[in-house]
ModelCIF file with pLDDT and N, C-alpha, C, O atoms, coordinates in Angstrom:
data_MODEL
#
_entry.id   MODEL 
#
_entity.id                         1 
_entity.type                       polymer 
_entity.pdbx_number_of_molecules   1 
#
_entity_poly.entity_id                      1 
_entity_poly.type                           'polypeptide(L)' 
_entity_poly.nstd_linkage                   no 
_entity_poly.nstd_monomer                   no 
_entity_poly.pdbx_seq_one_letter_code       
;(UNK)(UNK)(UNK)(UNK)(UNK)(UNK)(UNK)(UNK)(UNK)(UNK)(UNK)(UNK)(UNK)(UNK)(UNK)(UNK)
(UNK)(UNK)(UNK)(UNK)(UNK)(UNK)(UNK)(UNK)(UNK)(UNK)(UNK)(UNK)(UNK)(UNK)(UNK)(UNK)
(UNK)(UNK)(UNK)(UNK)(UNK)(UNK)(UNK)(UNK)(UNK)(UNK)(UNK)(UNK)
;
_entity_poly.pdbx_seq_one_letter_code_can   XXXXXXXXXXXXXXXXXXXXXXXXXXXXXXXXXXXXXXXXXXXX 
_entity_poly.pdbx_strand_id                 A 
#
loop_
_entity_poly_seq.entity_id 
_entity_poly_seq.num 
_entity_poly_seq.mon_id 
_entity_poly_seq.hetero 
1 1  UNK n 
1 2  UNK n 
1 3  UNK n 
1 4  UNK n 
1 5  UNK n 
1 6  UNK n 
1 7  UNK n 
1 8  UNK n 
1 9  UNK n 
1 10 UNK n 
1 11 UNK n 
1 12 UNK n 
1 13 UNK n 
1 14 UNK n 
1 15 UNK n 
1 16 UNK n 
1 17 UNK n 
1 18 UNK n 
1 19 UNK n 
1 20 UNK n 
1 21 UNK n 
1 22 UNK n 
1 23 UNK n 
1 24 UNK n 
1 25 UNK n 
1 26 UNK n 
1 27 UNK n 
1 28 UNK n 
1 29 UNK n 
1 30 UNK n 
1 31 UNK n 
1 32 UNK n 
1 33 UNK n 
1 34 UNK n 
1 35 UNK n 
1 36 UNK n 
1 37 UNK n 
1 38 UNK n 
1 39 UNK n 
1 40 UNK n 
1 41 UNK n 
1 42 UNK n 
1 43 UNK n 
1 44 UNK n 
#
_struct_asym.id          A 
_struct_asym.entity_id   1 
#
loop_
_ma_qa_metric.id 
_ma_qa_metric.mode 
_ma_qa_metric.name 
_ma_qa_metric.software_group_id 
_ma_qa_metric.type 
1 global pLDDT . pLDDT 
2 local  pLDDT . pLDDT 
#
_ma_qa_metric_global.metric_id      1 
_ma_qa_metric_global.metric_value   95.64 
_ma_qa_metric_global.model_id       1 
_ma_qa_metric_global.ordinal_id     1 
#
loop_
_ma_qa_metric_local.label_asym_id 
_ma_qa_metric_local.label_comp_id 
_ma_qa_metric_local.label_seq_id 
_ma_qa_metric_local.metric_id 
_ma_qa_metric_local.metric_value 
_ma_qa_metric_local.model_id 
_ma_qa_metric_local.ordinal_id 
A UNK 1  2 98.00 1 1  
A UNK 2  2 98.00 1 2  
A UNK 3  2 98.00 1 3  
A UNK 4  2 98.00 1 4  
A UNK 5  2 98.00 1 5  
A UNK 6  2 98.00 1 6  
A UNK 7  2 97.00 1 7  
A UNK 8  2 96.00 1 8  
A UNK 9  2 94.00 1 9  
A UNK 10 2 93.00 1 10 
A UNK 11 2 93.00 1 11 
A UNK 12 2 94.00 1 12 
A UNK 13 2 95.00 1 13 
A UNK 14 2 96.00 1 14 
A UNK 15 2 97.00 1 15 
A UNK 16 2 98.00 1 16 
A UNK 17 2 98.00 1 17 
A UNK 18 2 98.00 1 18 
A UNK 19 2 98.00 1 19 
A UNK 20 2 98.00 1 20 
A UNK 21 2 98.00 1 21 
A UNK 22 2 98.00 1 22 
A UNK 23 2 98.00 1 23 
A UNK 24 2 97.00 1 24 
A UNK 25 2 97.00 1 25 
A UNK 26 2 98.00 1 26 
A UNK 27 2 98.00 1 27 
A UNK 28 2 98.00 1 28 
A UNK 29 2 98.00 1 29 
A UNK 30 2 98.00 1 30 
A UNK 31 2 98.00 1 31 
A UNK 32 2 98.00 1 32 
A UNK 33 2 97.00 1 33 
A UNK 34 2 96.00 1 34 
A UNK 35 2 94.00 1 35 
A UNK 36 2 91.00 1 36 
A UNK 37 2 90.00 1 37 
A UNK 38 2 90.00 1 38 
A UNK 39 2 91.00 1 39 
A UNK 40 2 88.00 1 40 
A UNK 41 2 90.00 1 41 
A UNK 42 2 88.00 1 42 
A UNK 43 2 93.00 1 43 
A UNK 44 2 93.00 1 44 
#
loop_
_atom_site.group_PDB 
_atom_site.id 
_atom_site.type_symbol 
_atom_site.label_atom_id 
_atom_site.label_alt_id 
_atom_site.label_comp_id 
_atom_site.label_asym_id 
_atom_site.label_entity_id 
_atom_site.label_seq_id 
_atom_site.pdbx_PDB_ins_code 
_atom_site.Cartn_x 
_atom_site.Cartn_y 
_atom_site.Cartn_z 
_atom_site.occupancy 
_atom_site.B_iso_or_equiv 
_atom_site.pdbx_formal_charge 
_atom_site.auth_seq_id 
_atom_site.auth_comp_id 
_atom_site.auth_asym_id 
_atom_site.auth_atom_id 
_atom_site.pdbx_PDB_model_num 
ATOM 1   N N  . UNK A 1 1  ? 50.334 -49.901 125.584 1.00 98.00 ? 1  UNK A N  1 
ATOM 2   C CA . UNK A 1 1  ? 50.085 -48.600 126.200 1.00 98.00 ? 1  UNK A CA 1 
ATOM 3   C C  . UNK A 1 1  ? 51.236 -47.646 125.888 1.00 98.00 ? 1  UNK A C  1 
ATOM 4   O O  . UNK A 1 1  ? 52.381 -48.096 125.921 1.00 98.00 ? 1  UNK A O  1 
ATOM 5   N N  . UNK A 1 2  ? 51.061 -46.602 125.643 1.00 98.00 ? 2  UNK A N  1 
ATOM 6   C CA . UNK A 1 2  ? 51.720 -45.528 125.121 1.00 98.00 ? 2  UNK A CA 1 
ATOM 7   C C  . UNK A 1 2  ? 52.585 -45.277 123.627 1.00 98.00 ? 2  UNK A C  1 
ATOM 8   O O  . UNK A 1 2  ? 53.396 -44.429 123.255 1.00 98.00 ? 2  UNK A O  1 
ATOM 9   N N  . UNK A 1 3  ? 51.922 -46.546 122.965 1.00 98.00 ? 3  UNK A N  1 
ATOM 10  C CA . UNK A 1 3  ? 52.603 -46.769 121.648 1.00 98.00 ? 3  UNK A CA 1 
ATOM 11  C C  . UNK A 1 3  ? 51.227 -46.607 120.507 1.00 98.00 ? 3  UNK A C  1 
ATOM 12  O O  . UNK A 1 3  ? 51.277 -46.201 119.346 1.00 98.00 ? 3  UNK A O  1 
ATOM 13  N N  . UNK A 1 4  ? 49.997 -47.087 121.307 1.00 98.00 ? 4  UNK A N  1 
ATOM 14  C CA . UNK A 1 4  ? 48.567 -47.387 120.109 1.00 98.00 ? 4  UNK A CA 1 
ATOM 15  C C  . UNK A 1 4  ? 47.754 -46.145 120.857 1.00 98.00 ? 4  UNK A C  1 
ATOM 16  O O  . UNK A 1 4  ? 47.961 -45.795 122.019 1.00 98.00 ? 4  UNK A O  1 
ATOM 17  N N  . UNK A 1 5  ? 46.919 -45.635 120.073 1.00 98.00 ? 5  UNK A N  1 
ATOM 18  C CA . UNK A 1 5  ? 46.017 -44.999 120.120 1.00 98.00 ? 5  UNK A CA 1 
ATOM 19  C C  . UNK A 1 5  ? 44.581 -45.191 119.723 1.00 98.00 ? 5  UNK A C  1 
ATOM 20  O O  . UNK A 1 5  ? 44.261 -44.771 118.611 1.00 98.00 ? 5  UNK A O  1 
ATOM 21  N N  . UNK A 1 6  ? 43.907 -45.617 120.279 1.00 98.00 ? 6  UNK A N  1 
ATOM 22  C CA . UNK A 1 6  ? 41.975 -45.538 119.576 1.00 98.00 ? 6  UNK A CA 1 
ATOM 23  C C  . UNK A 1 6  ? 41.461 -44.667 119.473 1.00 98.00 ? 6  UNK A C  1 
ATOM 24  O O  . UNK A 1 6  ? 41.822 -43.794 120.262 1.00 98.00 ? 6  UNK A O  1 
ATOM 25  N N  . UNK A 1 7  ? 40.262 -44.266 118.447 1.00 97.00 ? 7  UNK A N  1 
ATOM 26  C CA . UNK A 1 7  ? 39.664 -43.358 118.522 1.00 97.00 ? 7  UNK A CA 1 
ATOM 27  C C  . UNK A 1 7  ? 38.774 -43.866 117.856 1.00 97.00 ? 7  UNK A C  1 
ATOM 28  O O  . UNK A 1 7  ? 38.895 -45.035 117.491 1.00 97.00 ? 7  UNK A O  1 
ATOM 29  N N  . UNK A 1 8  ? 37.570 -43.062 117.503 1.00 96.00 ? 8  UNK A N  1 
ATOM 30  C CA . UNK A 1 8  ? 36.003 -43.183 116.950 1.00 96.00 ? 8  UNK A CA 1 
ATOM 31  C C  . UNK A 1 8  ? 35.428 -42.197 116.378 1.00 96.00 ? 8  UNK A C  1 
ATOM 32  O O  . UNK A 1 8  ? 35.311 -41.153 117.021 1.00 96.00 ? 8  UNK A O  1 
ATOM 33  N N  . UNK A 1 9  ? 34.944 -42.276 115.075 1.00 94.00 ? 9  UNK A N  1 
ATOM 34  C CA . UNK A 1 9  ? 34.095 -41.325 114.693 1.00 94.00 ? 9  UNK A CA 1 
ATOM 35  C C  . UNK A 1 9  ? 32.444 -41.630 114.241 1.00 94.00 ? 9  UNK A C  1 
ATOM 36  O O  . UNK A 1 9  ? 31.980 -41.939 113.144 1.00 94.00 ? 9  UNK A O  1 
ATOM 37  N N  . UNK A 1 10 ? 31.776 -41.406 115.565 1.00 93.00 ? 10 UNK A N  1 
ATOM 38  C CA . UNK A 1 10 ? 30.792 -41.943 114.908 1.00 93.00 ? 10 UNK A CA 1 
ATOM 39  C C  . UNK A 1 10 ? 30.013 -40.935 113.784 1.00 93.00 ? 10 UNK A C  1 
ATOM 40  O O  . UNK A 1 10 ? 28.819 -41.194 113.638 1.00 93.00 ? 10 UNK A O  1 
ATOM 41  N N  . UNK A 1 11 ? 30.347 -40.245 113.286 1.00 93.00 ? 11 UNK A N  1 
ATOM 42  C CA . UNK A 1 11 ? 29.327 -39.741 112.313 1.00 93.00 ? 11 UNK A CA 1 
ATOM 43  C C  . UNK A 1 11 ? 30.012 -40.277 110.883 1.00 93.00 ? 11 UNK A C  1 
ATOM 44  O O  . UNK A 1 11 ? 29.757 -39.756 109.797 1.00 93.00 ? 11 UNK A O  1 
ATOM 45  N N  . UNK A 1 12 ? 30.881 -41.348 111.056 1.00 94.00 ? 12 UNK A N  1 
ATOM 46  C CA . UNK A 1 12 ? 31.822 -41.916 110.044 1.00 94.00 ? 12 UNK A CA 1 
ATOM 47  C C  . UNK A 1 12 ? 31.592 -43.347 109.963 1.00 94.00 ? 12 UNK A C  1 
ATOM 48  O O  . UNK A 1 12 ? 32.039 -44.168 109.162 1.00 94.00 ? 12 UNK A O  1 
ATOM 49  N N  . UNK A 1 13 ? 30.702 -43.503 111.082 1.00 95.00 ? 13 UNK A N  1 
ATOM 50  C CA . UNK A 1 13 ? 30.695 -45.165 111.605 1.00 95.00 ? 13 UNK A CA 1 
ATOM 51  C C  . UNK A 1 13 ? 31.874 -46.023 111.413 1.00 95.00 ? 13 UNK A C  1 
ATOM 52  O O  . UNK A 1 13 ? 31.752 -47.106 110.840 1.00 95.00 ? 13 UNK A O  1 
ATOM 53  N N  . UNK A 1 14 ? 33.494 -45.431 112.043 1.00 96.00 ? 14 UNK A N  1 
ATOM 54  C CA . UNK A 1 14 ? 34.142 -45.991 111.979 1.00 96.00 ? 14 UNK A CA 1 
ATOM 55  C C  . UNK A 1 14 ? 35.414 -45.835 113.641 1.00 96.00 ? 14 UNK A C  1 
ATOM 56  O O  . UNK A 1 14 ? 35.134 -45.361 114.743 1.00 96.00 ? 14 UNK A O  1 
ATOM 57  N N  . UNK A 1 15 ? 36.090 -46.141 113.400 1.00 97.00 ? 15 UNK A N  1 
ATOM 58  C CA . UNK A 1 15 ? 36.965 -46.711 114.860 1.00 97.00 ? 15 UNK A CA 1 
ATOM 59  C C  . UNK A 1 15 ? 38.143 -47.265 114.109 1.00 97.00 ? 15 UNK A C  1 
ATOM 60  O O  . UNK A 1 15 ? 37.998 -48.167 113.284 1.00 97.00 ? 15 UNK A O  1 
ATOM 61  N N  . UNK A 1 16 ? 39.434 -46.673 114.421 1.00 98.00 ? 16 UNK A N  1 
ATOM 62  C CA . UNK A 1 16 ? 40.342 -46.468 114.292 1.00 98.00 ? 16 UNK A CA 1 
ATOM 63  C C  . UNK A 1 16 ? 41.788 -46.926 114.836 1.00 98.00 ? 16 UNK A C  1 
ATOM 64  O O  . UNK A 1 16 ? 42.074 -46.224 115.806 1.00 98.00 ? 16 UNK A O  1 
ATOM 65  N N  . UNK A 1 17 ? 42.878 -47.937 114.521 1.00 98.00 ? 17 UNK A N  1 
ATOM 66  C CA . UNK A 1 17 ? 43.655 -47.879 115.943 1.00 98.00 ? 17 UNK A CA 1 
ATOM 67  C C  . UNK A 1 17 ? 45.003 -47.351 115.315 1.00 98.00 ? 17 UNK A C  1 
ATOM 68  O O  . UNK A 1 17 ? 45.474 -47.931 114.336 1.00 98.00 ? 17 UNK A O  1 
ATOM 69  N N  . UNK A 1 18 ? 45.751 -46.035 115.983 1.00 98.00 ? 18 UNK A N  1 
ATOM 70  C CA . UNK A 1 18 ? 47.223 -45.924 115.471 1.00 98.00 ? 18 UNK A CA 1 
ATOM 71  C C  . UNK A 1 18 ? 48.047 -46.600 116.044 1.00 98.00 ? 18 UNK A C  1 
ATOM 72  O O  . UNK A 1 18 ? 47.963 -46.554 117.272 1.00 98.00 ? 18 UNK A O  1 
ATOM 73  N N  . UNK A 1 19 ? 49.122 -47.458 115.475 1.00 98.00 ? 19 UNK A N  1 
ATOM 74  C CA . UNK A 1 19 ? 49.898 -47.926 116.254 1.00 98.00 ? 19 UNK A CA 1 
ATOM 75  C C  . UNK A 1 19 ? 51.634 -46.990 115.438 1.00 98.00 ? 19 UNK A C  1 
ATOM 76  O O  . UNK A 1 19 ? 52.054 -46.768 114.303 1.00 98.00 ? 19 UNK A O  1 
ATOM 77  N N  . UNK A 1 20 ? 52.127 -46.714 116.927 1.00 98.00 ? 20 UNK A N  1 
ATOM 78  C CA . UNK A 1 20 ? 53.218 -46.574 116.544 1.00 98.00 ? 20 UNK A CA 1 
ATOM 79  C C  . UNK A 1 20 ? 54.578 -47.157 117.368 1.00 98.00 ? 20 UNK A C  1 
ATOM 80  O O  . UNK A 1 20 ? 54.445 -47.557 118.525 1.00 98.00 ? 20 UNK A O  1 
ATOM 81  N N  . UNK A 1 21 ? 55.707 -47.176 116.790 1.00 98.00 ? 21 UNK A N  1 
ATOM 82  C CA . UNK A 1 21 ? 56.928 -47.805 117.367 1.00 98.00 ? 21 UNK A CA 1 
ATOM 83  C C  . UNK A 1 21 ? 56.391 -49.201 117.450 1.00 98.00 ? 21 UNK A C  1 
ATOM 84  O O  . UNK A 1 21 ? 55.962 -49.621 118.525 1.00 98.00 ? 21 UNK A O  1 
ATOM 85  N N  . UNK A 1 22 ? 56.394 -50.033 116.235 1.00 98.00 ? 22 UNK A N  1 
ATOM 86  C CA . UNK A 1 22 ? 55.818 -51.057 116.331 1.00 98.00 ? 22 UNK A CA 1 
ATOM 87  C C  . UNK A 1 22 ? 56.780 -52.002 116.263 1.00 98.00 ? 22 UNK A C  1 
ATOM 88  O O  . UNK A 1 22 ? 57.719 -51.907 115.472 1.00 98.00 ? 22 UNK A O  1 
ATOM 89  N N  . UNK A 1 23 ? 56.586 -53.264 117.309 1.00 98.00 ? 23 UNK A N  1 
ATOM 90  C CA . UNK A 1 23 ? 57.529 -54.411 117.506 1.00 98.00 ? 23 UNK A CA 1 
ATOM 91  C C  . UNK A 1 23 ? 57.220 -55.500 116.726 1.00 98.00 ? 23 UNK A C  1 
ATOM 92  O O  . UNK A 1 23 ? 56.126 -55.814 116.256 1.00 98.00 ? 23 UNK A O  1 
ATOM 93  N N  . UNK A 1 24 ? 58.620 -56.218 116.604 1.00 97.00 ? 24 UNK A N  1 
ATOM 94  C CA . UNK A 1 24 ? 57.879 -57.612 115.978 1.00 97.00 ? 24 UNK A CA 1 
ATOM 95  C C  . UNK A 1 24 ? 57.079 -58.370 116.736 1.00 97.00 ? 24 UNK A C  1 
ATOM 96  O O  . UNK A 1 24 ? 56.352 -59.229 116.237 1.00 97.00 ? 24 UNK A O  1 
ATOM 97  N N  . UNK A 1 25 ? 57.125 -58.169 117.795 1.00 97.00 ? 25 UNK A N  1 
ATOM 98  C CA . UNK A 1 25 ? 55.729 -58.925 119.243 1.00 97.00 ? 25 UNK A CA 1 
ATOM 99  C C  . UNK A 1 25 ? 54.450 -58.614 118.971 1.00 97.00 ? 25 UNK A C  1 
ATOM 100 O O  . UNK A 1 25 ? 53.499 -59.183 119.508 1.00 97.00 ? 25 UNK A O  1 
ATOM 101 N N  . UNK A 1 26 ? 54.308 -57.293 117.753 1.00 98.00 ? 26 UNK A N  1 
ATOM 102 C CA . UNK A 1 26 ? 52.763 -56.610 117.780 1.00 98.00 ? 26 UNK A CA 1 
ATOM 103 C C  . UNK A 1 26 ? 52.635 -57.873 116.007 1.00 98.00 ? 26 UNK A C  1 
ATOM 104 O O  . UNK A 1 26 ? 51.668 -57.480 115.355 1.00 98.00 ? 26 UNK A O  1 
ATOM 105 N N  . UNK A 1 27 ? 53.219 -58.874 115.422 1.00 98.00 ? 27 UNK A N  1 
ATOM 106 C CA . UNK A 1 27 ? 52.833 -58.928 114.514 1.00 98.00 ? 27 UNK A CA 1 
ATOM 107 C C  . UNK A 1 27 ? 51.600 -60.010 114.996 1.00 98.00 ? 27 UNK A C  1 
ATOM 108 O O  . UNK A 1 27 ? 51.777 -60.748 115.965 1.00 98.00 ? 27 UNK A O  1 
ATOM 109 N N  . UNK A 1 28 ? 50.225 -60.020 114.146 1.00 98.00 ? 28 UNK A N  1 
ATOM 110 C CA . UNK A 1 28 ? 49.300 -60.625 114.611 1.00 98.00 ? 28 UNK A CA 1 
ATOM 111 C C  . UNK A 1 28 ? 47.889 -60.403 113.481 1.00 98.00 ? 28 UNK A C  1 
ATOM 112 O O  . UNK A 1 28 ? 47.822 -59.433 112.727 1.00 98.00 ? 28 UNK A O  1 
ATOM 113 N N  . UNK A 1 29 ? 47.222 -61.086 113.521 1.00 98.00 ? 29 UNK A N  1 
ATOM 114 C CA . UNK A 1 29 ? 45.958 -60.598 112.697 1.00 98.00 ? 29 UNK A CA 1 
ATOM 115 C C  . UNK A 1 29 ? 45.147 -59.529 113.939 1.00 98.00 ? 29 UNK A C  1 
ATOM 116 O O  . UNK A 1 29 ? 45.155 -59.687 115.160 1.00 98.00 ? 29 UNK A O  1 
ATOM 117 N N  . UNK A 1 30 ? 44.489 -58.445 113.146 1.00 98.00 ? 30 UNK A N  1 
ATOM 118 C CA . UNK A 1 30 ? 43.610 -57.531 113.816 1.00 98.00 ? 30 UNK A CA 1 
ATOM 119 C C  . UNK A 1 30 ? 42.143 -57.620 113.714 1.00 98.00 ? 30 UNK A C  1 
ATOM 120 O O  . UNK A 1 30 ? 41.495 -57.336 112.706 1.00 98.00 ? 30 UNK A O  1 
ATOM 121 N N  . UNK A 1 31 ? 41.738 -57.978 114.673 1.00 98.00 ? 31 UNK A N  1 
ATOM 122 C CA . UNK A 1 31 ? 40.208 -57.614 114.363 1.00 98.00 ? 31 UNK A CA 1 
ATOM 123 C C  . UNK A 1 31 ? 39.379 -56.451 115.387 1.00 98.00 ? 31 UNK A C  1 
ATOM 124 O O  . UNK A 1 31 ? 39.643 -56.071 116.527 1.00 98.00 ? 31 UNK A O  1 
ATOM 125 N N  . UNK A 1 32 ? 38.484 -56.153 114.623 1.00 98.00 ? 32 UNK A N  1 
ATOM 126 C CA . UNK A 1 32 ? 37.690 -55.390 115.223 1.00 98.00 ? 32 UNK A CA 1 
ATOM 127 C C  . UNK A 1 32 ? 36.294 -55.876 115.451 1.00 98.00 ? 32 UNK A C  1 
ATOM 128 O O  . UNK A 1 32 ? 35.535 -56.521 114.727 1.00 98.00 ? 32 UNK A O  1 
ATOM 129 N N  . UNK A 1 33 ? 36.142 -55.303 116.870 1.00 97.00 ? 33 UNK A N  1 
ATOM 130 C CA . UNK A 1 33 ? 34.921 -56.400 117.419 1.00 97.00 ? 33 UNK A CA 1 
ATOM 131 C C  . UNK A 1 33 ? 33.553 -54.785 117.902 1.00 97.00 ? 33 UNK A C  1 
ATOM 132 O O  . UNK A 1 33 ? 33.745 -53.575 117.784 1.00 97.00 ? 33 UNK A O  1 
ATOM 133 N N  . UNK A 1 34 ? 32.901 -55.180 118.175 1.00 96.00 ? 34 UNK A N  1 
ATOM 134 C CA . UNK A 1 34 ? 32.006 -54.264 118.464 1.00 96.00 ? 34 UNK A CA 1 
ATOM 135 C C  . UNK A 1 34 ? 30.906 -55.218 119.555 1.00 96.00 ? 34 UNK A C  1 
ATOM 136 O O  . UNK A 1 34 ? 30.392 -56.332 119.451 1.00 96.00 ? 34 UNK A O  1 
ATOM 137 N N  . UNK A 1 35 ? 30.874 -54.325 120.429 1.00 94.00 ? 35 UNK A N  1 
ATOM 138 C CA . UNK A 1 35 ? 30.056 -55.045 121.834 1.00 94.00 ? 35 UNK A CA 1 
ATOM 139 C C  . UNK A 1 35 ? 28.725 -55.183 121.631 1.00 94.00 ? 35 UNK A C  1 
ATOM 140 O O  . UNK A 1 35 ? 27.992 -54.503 120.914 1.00 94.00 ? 35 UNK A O  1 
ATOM 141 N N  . UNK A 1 36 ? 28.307 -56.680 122.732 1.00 91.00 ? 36 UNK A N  1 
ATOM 142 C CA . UNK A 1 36 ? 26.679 -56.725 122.062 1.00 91.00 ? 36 UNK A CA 1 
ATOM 143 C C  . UNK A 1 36 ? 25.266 -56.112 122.215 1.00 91.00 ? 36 UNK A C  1 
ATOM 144 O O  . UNK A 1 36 ? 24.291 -56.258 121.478 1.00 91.00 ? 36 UNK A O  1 
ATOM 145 N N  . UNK A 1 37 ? 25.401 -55.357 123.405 1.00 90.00 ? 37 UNK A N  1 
ATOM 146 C CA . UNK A 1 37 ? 24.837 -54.577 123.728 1.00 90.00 ? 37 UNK A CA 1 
ATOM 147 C C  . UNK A 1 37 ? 24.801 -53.125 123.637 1.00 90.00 ? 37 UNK A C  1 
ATOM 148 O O  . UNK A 1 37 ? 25.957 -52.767 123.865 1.00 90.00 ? 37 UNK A O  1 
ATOM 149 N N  . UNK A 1 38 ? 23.867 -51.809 123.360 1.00 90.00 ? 38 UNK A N  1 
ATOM 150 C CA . UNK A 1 38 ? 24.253 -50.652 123.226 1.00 90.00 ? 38 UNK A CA 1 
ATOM 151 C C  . UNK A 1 38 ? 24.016 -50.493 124.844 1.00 90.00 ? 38 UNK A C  1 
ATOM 152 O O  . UNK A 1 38 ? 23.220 -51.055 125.595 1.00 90.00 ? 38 UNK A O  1 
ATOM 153 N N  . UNK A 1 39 ? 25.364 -49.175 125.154 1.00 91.00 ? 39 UNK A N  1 
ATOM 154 C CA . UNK A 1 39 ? 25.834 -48.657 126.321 1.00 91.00 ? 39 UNK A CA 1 
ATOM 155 C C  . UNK A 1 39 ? 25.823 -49.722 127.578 1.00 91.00 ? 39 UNK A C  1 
ATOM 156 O O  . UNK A 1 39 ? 25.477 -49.582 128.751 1.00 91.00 ? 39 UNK A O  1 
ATOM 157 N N  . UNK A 1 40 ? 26.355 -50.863 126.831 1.00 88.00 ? 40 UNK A N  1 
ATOM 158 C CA . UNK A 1 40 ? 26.792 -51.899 128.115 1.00 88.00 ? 40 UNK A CA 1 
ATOM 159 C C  . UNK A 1 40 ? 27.927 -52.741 127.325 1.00 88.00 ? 40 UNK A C  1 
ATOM 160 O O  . UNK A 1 40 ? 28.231 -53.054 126.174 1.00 88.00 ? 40 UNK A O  1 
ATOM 161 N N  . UNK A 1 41 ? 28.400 -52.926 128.769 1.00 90.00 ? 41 UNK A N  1 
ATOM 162 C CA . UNK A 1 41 ? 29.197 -54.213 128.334 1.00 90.00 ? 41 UNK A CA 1 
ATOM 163 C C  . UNK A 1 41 ? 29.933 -55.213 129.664 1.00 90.00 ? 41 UNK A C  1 
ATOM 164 O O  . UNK A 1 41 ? 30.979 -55.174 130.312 1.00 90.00 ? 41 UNK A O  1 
ATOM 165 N N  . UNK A 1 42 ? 28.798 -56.023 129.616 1.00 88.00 ? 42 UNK A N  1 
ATOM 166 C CA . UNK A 1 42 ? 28.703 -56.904 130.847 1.00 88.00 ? 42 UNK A CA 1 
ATOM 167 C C  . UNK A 1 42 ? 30.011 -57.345 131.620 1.00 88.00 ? 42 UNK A C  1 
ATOM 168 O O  . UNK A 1 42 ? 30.321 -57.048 132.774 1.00 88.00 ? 42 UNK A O  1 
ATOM 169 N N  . UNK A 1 43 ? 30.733 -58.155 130.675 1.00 93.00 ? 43 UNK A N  1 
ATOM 170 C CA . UNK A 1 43 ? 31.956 -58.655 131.145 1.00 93.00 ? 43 UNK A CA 1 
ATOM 171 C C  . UNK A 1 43 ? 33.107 -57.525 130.845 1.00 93.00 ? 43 UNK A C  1 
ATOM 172 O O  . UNK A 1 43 ? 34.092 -57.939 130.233 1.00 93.00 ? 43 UNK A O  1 
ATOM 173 N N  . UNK A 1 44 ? 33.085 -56.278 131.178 1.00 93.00 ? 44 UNK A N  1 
ATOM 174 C CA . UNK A 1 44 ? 33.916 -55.261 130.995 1.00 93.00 ? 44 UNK A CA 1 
ATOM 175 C C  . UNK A 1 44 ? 34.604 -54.998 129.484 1.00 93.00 ? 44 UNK A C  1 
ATOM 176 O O  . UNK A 1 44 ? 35.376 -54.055 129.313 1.00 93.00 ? 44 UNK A O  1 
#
C-alpha cells in the first residue's frame, strides 16, 4: 500500500500494476488472475 498502483483499461483488455520503491521483500513471480464470475466475487 502506497508503493503499487492498479489500474484497468478495459477497451485495451488489459490491467496493469505500477510498482514503485521496490524492496527486495517484493521479489516474487507475478501473476495475474481474473475472477470467475462477471460482477461477483464470492470469497471477496
Amino acid at each position: 500500500k502506497g508503493r503499487f498502483t492498479i489500474s484497468r483499461d478495459n477497451a485495451k483488455n488489459t490491467v496493469s500494476l505500477q510498482m514503485n520503491s521496490l524492496k527486495p521483500e517484493d521479489t516474487a513471480v507475478y501473476f495475474c488472475a481474473a475472477a470467475r464470475d462477471p460482477y461477483y466475487v464470492p470469497y471477496g
